[in-house]
Protein backbone atom coordinates (compact mmCIF):
# COMPACT_ATOMS: atom_id res chain seq x y z
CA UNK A 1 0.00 0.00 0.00
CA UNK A 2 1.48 3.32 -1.08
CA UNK A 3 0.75 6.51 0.79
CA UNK A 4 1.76 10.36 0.46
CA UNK A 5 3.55 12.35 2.28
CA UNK A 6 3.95 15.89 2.29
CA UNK A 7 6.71 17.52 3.82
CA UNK A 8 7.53 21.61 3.21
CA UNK A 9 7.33 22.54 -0.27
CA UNK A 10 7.96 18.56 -1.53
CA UNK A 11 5.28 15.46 -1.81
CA UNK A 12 6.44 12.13 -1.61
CA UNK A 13 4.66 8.87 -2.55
CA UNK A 14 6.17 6.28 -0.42
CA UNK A 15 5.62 2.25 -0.10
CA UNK A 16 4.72 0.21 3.09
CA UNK A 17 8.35 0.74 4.20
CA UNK A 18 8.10 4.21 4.31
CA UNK A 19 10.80 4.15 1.27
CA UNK A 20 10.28 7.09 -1.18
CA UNK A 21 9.34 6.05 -4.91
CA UNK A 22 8.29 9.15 -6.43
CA UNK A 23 7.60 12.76 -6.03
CA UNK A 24 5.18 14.70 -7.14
CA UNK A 25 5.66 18.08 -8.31
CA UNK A 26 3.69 21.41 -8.99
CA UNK A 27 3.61 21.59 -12.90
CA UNK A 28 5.18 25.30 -13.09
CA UNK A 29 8.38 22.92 -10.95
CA UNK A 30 8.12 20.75 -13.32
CA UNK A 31 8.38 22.30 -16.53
CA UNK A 32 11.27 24.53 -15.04
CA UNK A 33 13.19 21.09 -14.79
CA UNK A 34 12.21 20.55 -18.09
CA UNK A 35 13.61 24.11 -19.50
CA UNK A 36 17.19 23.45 -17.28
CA UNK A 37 17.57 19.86 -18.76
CA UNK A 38 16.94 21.35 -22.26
CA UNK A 39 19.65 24.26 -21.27
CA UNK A 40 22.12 21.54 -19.99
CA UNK A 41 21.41 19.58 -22.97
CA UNK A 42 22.38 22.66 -25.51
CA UNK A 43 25.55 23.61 -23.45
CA UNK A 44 26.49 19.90 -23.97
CA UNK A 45 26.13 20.33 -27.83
CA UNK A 46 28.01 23.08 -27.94
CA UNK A 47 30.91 22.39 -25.93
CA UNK A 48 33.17 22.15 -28.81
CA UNK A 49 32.61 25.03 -30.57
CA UNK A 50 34.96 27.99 -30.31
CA UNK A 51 33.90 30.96 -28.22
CA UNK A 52 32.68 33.94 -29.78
CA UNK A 53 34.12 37.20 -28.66
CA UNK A 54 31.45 40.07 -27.83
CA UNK A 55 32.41 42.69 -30.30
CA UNK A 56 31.38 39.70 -32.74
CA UNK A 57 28.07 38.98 -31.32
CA UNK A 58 27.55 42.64 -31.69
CA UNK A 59 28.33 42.88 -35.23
CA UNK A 60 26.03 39.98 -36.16
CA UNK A 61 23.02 41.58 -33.97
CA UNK A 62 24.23 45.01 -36.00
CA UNK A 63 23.68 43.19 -39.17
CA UNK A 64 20.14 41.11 -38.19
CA UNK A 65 18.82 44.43 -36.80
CA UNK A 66 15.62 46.25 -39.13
CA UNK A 67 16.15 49.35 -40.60
């Protein structure tokens, strides 16, 4: 039998042991994992690539920018 158990800002679903097996989250939580996983995902990607100085990045904004 599984019951919950809340304790400050976390909720925990835990088994007749009183063992955690899952968590449950508020969705806003949630999806904020989901957006740092995507970030750590990208910076993973792009680990290789050589750095871009910031006088380039602002000549390629420069360039993108309407008239």
């Amino acid at each position: 039998m599984r019951r919950l158990v809340v304790a400050a800002q976390e909720t925990f679903l835990v088994d007749e042991k009183g063992k955690r097996s899952a968590v449950l989250l508020p969705m806003k939580d949630y999806q904020r994992l989901l957006e740092d996983l995507h970030d750590l995902a990208v910076v993973a990607e792009r680990r290789d690539e050589a750095p871009v100085d910031l006088a380039e990045i602002k000549r390629r904004l420069r360039r993108r920018a309407p008239v």
